[in-house]
PDB file of N, CA and C in Angstrom:
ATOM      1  N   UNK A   1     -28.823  -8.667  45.869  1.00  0.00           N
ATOM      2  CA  UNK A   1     -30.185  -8.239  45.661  1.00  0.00           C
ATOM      3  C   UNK A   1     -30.347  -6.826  46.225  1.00  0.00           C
ATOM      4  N   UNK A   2     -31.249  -5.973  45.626  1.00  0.00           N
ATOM      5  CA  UNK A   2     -30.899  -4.296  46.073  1.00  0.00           C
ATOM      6  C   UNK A   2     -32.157  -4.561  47.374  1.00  0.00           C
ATOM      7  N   UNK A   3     -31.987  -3.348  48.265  1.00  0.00           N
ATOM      8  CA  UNK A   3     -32.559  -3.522  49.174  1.00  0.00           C
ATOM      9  C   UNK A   3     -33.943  -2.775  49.178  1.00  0.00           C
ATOM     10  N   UNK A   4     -35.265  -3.387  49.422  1.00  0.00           N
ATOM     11  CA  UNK A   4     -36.415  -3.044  49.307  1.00  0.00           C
ATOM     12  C   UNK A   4     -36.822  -2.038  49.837  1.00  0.00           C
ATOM     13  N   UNK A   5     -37.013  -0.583  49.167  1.00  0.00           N
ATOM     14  CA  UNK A   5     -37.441   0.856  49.896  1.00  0.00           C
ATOM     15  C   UNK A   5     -38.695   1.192  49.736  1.00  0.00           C
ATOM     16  N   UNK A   6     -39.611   1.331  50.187  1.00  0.00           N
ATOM     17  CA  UNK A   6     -41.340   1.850  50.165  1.00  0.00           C
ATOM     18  C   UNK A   6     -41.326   2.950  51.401  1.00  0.00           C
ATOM     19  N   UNK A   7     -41.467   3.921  50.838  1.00  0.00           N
ATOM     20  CA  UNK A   7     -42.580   5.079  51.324  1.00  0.00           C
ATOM     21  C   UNK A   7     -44.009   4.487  51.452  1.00  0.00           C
ATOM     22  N   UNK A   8     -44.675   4.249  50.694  1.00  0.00           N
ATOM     23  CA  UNK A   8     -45.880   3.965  51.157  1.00  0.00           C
ATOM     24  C   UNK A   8     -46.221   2.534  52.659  1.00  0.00           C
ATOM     25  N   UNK A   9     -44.923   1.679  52.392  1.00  0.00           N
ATOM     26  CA  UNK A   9     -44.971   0.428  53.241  1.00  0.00           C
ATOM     27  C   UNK A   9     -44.646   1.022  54.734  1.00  0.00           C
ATOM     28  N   UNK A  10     -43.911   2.133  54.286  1.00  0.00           N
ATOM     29  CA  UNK A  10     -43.672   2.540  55.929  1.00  0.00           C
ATOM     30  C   UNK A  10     -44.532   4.089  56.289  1.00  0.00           C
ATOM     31  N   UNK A  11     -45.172   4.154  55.276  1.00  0.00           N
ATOM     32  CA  UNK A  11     -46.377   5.326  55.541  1.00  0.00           C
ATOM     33  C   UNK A  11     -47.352   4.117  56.498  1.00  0.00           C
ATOM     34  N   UNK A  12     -47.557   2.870  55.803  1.00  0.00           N
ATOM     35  CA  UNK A  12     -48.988   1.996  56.081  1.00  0.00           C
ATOM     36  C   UNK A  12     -48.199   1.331  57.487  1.00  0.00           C
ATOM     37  N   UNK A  13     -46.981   1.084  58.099  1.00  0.00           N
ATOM     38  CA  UNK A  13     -46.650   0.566  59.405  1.00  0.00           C
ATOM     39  C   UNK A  13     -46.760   2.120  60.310  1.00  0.00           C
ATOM     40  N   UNK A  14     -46.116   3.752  59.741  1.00  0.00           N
ATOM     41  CA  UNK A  14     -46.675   4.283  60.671  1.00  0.00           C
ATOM     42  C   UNK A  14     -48.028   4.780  61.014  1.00  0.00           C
ATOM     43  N   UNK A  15     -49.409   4.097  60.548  1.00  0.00           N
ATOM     44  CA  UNK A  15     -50.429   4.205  60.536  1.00  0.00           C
ATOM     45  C   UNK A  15     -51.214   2.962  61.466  1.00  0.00           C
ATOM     46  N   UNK A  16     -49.996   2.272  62.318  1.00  0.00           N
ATOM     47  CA  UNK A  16     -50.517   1.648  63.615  1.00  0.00           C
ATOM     48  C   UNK A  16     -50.152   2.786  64.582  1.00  0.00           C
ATOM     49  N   UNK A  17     -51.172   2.887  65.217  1.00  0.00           N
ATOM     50  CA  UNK A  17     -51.286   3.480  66.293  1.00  0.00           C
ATOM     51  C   UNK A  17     -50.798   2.533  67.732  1.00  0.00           C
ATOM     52  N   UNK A  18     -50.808   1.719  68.127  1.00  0.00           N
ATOM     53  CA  UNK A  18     -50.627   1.081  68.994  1.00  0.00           C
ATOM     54  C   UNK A  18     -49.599  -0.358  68.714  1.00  0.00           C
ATOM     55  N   UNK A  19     -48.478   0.114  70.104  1.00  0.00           N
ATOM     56  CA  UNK A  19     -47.598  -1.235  70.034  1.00  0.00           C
ATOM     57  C   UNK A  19     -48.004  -2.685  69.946  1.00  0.00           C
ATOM     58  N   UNK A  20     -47.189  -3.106  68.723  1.00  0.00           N
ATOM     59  CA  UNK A  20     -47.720  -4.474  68.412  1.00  0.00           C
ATOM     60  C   UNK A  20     -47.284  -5.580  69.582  1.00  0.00           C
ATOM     61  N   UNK A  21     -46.026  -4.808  70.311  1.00  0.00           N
ATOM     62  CA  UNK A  21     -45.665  -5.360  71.477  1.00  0.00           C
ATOM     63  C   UNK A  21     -46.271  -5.997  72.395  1.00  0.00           C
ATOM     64  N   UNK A  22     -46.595  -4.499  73.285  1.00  0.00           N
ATOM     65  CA  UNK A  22     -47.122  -4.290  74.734  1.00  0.00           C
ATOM     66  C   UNK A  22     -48.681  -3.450  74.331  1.00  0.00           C
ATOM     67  N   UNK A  23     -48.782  -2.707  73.701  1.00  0.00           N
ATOM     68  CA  UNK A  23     -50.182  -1.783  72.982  1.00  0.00           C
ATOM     69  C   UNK A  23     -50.375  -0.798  73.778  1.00  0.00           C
ATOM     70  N   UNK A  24     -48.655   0.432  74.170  1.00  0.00           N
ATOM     71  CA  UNK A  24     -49.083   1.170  74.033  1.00  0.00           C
ATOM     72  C   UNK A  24     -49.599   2.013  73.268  1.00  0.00           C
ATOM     73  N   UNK A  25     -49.740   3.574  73.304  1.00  0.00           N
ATOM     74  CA  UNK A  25     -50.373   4.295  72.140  1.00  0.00           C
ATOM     75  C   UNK A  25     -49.300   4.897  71.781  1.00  0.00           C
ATOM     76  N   UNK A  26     -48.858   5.198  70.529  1.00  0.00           N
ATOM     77  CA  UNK A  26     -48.103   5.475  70.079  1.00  0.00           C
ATOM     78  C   UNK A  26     -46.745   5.111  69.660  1.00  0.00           C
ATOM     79  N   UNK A  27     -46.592   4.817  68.132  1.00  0.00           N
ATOM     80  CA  UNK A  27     -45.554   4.102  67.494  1.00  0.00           C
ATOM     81  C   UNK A  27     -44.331   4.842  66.683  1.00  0.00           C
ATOM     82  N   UNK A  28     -43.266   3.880  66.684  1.00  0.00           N
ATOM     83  CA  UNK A  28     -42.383   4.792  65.758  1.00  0.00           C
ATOM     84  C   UNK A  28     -42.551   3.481  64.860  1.00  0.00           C
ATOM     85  N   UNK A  29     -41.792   3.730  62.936  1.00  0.00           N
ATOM     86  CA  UNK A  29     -41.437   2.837  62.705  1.00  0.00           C
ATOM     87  C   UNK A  29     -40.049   2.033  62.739  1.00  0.00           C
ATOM     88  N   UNK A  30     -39.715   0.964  63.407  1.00  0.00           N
ATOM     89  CA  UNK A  30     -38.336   0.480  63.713  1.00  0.00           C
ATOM     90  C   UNK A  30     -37.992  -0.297  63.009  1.00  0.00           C
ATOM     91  N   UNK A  31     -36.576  -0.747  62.160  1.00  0.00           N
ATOM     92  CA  UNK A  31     -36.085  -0.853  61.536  1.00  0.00           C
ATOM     93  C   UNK A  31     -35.351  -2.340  62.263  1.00  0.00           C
ATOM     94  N   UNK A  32     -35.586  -3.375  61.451  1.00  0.00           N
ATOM     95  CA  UNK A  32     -34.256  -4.607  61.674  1.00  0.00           C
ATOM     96  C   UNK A  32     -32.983  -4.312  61.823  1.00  0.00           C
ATOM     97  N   UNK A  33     -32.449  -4.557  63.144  1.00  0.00           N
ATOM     98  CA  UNK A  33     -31.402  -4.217  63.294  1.00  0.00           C
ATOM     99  C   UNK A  33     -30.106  -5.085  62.397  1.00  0.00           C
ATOM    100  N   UNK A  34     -30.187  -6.233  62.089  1.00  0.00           N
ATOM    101  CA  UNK A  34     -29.866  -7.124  61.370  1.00  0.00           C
ATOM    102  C   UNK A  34     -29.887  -6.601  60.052  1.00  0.00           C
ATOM    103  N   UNK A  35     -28.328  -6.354  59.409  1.00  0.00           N
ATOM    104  CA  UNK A  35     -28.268  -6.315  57.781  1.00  0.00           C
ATOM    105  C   UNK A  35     -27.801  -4.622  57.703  1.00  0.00           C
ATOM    106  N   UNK A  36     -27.431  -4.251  58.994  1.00  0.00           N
ATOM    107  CA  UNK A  36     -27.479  -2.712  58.768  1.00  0.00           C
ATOM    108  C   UNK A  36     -26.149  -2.322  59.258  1.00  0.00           C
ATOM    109  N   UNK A  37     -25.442  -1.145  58.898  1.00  0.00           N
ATOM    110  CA  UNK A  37     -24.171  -0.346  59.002  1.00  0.00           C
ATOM    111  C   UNK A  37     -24.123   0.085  57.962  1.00  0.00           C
ATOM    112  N   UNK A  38     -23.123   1.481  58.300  1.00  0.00           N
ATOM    113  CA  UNK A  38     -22.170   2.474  57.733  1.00  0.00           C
ATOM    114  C   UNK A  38     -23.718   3.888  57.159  1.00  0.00           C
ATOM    115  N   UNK A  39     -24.710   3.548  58.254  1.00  0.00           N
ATOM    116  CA  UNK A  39     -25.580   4.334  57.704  1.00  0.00           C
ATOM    117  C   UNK A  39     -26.850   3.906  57.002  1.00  0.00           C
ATOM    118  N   UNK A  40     -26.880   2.669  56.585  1.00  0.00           N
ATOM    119  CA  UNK A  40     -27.800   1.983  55.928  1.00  0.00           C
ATOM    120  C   UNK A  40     -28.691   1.597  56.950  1.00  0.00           C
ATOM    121  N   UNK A  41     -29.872   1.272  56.446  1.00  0.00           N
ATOM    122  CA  UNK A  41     -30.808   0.505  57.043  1.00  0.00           C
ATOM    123  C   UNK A  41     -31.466  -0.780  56.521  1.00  0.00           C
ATOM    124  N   UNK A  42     -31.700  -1.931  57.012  1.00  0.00           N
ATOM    125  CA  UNK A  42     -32.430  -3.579  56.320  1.00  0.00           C
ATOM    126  C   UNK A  42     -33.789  -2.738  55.713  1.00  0.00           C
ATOM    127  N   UNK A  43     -34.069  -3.661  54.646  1.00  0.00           N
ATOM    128  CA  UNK A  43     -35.179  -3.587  54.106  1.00  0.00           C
ATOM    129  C   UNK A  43     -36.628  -2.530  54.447  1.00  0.00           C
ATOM    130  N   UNK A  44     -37.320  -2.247  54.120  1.00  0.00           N
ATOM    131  CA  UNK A  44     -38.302  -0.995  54.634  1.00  0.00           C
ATOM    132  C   UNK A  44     -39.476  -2.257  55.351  1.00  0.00           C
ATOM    133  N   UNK A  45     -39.740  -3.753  54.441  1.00  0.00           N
ATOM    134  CA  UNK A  45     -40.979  -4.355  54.687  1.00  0.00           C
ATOM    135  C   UNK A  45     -40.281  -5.083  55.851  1.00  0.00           C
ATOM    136  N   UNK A  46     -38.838  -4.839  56.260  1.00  0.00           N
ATOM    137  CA  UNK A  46     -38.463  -5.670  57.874  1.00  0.00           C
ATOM    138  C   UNK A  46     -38.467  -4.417  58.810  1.00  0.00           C
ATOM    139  N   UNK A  47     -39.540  -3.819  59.344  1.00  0.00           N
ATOM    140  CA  UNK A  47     -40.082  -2.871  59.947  1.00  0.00           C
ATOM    141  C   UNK A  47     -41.610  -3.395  60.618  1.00  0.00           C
ATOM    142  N   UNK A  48     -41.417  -2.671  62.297  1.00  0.00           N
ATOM    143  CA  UNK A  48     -42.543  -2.852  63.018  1.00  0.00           C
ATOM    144  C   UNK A  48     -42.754  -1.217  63.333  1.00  0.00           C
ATOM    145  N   UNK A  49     -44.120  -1.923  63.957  1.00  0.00           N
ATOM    146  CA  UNK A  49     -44.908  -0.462  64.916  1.00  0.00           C
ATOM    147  C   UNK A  49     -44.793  -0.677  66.313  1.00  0.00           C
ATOM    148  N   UNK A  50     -43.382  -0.155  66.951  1.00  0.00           N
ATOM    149  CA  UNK A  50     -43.411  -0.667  68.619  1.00  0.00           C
ATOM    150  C   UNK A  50     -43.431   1.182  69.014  1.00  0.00           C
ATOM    151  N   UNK A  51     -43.358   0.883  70.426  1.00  0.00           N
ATOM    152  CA  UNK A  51     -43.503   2.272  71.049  1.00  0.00           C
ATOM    153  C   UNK A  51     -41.621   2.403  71.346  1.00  0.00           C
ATOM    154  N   UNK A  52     -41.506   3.551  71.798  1.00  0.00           N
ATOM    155  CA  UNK A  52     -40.184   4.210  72.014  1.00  0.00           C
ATOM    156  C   UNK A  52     -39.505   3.531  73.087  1.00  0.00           C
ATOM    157  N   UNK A  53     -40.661   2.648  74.265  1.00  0.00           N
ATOM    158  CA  UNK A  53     -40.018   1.894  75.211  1.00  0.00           C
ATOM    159  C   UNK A  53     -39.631   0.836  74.437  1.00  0.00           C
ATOM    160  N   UNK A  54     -40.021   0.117  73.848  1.00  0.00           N
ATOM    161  CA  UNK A  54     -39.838  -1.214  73.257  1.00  0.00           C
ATOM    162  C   UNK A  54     -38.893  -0.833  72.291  1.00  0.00           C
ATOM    163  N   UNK A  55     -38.427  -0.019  71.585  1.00  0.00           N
ATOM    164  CA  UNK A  55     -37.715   0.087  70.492  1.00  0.00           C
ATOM    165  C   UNK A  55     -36.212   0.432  71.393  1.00  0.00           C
ATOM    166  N   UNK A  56     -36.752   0.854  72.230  1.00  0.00           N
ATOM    167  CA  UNK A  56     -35.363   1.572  73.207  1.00  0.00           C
ATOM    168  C   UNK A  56     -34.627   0.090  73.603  1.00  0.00           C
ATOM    169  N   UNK A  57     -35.345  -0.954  73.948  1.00  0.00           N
ATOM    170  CA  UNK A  57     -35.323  -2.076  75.220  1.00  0.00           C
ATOM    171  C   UNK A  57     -34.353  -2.892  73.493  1.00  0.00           C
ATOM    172  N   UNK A  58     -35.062  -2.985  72.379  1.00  0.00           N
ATOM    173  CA  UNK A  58     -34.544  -4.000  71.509  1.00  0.00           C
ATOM    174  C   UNK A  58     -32.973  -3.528  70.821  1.00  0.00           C
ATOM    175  N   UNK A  59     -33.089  -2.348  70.803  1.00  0.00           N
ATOM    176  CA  UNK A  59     -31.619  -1.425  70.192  1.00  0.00           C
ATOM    177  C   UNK A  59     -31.008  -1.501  71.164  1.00  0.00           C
ATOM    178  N   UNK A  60     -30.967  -0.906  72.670  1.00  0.00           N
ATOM    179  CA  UNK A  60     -29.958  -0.862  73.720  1.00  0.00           C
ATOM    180  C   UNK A  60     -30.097  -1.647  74.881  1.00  0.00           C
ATOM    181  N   UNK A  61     -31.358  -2.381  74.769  1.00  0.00           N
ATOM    182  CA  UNK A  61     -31.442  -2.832  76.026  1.00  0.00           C
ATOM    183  C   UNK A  61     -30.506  -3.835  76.921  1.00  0.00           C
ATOM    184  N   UNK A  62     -30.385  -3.497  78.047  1.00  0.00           N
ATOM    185  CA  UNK A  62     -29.649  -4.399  78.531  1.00  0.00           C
ATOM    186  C   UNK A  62     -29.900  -5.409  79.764  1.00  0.00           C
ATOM    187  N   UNK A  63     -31.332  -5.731  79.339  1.00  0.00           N
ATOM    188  CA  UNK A  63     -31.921  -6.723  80.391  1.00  0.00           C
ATOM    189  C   UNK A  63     -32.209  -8.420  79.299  1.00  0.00           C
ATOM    190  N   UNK A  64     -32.304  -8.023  78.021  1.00  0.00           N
ATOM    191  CA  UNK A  64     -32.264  -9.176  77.012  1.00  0.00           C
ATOM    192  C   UNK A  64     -30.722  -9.496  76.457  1.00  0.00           C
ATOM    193  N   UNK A  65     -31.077 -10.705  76.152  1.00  0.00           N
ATOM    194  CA  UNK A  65     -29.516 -10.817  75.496  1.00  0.00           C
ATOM    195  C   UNK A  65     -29.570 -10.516  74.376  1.00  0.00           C
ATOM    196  N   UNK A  66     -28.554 -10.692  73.190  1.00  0.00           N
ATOM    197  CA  UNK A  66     -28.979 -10.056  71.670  1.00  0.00           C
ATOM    198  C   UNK A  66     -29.893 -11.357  71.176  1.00  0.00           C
ATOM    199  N   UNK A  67     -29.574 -12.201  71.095  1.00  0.00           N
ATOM    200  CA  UNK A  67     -30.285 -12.900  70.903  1.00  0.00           C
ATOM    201  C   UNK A  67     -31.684 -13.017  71.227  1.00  0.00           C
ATOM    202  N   UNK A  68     -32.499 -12.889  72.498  1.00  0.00           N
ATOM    203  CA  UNK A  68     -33.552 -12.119  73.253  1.00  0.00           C
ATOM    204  C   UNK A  68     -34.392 -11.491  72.428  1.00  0.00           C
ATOM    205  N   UNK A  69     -33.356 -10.027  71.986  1.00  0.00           N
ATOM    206  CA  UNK A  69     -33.301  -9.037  71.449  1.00  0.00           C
ATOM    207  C   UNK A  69     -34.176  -9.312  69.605  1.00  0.00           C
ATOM    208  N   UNK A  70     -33.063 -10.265  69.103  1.00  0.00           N
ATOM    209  CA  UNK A  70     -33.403 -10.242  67.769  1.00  0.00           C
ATOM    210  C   UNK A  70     -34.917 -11.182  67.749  1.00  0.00           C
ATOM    211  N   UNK A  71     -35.241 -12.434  68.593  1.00  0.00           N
ATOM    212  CA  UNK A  71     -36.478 -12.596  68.393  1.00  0.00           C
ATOM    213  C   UNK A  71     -37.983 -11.992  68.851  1.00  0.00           C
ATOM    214  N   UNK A  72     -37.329 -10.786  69.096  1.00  0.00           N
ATOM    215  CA  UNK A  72     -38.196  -9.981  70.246  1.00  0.00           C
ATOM    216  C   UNK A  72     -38.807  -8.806  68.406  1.00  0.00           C
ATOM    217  N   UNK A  73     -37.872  -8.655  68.266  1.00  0.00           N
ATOM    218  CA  UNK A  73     -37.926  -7.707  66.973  1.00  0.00           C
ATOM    219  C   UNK A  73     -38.464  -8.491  65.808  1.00  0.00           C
ATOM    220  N   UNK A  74     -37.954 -10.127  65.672  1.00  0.00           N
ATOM    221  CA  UNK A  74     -39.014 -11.132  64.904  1.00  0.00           C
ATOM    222  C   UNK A  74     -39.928 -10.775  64.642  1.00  0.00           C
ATOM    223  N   UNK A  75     -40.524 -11.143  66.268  1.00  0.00           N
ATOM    224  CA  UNK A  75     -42.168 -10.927  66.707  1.00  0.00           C
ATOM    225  C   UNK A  75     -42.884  -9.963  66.159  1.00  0.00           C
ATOM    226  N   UNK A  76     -42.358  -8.565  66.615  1.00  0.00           N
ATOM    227  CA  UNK A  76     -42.656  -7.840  66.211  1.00  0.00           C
ATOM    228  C   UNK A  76     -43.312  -7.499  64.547  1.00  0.00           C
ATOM    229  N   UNK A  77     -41.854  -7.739  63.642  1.00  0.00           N
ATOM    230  CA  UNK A  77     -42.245  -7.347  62.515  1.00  0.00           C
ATOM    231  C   UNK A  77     -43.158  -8.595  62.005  1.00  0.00           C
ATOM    232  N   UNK A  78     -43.358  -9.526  62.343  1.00  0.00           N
ATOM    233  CA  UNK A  78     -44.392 -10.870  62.006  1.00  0.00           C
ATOM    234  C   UNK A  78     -45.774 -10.361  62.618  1.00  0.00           C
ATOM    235  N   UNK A  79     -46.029  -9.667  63.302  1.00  0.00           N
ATOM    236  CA  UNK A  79     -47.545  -9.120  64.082  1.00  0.00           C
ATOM    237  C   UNK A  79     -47.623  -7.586  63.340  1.00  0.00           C
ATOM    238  N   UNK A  80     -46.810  -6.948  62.759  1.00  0.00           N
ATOM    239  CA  UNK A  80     -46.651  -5.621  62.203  1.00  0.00           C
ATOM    240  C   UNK A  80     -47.260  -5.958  60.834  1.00  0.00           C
ATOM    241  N   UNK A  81     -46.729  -7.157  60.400  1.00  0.00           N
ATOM    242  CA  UNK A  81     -47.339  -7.620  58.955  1.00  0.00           C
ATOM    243  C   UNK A  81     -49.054  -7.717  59.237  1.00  0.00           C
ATOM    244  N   UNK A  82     -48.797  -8.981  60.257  1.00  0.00           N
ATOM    245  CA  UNK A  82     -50.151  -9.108  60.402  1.00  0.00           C
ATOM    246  C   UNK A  82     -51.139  -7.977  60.761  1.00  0.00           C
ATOM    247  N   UNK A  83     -50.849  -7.128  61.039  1.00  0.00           N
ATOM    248  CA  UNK A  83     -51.841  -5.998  61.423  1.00  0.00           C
ATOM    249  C   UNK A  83     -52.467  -5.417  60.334  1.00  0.00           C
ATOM    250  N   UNK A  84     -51.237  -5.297  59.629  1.00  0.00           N
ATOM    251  CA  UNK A  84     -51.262  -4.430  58.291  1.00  0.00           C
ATOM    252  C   UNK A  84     -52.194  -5.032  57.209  1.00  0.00           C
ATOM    253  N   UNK A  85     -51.839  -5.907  57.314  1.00  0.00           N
ATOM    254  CA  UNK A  85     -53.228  -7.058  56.337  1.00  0.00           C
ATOM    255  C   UNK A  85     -54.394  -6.872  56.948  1.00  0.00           C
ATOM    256  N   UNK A  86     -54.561  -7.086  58.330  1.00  0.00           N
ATOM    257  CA  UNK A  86     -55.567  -7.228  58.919  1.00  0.00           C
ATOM    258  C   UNK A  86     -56.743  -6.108  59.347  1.00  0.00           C
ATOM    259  N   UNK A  87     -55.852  -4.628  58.562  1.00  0.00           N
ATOM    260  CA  UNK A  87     -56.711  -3.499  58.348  1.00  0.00           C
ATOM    261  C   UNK A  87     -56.546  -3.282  56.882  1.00  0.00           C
ATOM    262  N   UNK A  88     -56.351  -4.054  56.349  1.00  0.00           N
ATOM    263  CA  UNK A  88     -56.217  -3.827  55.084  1.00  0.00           C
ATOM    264  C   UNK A  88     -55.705  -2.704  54.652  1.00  0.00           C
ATOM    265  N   UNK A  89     -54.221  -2.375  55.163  1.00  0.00           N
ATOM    266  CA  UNK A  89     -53.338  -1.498  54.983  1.00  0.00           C
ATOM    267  C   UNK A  89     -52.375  -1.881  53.579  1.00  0.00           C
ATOM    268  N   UNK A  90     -52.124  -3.014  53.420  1.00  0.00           N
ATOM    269  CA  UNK A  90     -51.385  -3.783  52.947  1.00  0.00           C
ATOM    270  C   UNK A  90     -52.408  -4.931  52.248  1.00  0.00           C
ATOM    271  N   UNK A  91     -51.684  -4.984  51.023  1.00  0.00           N
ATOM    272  CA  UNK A  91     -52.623  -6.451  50.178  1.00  0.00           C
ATOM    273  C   UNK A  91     -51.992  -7.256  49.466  1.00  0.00           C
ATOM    274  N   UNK A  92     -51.558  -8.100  49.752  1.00  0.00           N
ATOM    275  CA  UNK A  92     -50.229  -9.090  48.931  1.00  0.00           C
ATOM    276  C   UNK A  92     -50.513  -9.125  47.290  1.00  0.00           C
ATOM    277  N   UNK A  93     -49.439  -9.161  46.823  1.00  0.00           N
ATOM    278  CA  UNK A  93     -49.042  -9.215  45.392  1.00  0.00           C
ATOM    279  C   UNK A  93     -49.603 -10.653  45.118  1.00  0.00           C
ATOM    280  N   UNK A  94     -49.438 -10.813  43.479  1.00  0.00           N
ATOM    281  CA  UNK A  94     -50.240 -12.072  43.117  1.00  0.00           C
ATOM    282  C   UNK A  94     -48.789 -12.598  43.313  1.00  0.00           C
ATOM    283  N   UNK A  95     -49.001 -14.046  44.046  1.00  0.00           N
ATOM    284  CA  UNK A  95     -48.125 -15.014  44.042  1.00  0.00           C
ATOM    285  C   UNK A  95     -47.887 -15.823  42.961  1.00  0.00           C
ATOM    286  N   UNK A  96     -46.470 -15.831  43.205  1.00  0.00           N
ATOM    287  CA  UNK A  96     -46.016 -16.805  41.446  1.00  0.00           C
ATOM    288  C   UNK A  96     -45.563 -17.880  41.968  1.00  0.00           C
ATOM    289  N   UNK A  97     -45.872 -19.021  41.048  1.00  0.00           N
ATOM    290  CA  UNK A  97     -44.902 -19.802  41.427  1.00  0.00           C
ATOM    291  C   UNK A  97     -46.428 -21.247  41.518  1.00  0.00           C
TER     292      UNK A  97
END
């Protein structure tokens, strides 16, 4: 399956201002570390709005285990969604099925 790229999806995650984390001010957008090498990056919609501490702590940190790590970044992009809906940044597609 090709991997999902939006400019606009990661225009509308860097348009949180505050970590979905901890809430400081100021976000980067971070990328699932899961699914990625040789330069690539996972999906654009498996992306949060954390601050540079939190993004630092989930990529290198070495007080979580990876494991720690990967449900820490879960969280994240599951409250990143939710935000995004919840300013109506984002508006789900018609569901099929």
């Amino acid at each position: 399956m090709k991997t999902y790229r939006s400019k606009k999806w990661l225009a509308a995650v860097g348009q949180i201002e505050q970590c979905v984390l901890c809430g400081r001010w100021g976000t980067q957008v971070a990328h699932m570390n899961e699914g990625k090498g040789m330069g690539m990056k996972t999906d654009d919609c498996a992306t949060a709005a954390i601050c540079q501490e939190c993004h630092h702590e989930i990529d290198n940190g070495s007080h979580l285990s990876r494991e720690e790590r990967r449900c820490l970044m879960n969280r994240a992009i599951v409250l990143t969604v939710i935000k995004l809906a919840r300013c109506g940044l984002i508006t789900p597609a018609t569901i099929k099925g």
